[in-house]
PDB file of N, CA and C in Angstrom:
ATOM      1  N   UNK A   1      28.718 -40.444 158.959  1.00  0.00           N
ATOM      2  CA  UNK A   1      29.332 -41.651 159.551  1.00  0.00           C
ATOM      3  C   UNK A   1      29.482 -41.428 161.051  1.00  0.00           C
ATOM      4  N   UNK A   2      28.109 -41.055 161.538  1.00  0.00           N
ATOM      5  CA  UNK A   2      28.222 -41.278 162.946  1.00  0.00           C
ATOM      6  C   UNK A   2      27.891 -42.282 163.905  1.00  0.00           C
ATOM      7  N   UNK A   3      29.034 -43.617 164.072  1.00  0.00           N
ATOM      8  CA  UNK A   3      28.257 -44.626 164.692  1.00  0.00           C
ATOM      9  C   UNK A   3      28.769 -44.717 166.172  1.00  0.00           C
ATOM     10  N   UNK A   4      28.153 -44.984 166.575  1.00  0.00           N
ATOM     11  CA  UNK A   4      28.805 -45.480 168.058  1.00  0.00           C
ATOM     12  C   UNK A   4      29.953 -46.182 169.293  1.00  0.00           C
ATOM     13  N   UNK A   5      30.537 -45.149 169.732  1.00  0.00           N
ATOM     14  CA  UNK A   5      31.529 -45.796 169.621  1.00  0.00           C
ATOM     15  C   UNK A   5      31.661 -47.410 169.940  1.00  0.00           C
ATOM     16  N   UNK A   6      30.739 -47.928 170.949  1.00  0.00           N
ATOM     17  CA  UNK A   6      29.867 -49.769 171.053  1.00  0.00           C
ATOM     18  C   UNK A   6      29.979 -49.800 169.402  1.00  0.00           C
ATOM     19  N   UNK A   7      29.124 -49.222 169.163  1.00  0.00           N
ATOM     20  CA  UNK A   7      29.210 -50.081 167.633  1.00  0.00           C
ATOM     21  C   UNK A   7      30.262 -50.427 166.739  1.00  0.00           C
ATOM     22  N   UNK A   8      31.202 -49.314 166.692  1.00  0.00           N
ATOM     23  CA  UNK A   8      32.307 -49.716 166.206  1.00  0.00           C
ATOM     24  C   UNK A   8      33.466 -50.844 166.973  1.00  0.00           C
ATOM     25  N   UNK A   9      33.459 -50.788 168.083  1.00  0.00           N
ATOM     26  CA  UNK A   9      34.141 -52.316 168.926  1.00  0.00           C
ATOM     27  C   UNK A   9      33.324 -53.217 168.361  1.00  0.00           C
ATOM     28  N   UNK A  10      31.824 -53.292 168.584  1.00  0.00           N
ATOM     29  CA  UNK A  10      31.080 -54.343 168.498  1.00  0.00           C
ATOM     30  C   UNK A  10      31.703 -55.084 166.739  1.00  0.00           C
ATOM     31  N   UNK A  11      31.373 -53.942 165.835  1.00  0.00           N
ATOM     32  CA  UNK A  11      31.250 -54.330 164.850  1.00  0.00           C
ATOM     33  C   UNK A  11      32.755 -54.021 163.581  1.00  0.00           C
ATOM     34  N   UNK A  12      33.844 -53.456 164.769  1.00  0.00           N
ATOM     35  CA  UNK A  12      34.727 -53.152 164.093  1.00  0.00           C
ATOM     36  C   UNK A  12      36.720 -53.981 164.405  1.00  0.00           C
ATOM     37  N   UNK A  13      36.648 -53.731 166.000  1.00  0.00           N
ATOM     38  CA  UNK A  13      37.350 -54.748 166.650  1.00  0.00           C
ATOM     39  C   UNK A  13      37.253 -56.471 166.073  1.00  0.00           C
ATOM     40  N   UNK A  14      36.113 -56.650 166.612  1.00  0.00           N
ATOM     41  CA  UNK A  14      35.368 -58.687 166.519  1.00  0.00           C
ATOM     42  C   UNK A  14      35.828 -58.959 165.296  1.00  0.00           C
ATOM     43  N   UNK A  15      35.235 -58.074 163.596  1.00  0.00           N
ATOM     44  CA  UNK A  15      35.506 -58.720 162.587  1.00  0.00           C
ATOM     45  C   UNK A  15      37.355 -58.641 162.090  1.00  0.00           C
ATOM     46  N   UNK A  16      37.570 -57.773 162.798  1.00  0.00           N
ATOM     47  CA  UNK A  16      39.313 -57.181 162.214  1.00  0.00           C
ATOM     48  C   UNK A  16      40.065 -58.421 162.963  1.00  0.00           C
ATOM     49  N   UNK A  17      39.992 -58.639 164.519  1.00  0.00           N
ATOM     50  CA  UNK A  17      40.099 -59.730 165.354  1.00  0.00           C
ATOM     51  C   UNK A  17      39.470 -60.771 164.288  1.00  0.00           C
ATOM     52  N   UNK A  18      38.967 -61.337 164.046  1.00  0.00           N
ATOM     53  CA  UNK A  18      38.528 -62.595 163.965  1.00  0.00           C
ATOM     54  C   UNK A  18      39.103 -62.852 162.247  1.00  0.00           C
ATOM     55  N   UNK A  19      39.412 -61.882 161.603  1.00  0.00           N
ATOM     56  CA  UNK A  19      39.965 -61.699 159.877  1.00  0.00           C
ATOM     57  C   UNK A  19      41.392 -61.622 160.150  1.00  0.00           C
ATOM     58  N   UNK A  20      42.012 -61.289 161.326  1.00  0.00           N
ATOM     59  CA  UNK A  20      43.485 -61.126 161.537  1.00  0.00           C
ATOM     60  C   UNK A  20      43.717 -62.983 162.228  1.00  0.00           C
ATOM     61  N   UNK A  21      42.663 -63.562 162.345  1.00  0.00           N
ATOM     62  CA  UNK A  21      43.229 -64.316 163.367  1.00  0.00           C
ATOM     63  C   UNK A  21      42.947 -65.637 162.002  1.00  0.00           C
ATOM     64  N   UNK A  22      42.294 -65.692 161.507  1.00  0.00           N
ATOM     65  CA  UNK A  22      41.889 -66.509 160.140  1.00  0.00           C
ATOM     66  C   UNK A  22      43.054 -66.183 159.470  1.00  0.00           C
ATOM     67  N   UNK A  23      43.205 -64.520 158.833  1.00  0.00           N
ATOM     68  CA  UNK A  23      44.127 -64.821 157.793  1.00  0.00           C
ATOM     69  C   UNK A  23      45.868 -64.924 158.575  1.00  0.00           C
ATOM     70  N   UNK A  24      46.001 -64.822 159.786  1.00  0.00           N
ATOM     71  CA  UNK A  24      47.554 -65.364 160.944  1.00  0.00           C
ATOM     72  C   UNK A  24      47.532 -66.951 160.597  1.00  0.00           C
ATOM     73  N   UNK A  25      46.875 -67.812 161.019  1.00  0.00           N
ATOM     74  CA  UNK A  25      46.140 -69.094 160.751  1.00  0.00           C
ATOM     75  C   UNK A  25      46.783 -69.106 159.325  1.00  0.00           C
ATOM     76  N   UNK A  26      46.324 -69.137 157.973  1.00  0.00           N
ATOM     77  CA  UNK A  26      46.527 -69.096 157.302  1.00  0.00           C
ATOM     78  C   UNK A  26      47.698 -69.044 156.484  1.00  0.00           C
TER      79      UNK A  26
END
């Protein structure tokens, strides 16, 4: 599990952000 640390913002921040902000909303 060596990914990048870009990759993990890219792909780890955006969806947690965007699943925190749907299920806040909610």
């Amino acid at each position: 599990m060596r990914i990048p640390v870009k990759s993990i913002t890219d792909s780890g921040i955006k969806p947690i952000t965007q699943t925190g902000e749907i299920d806040h909303l909610s």
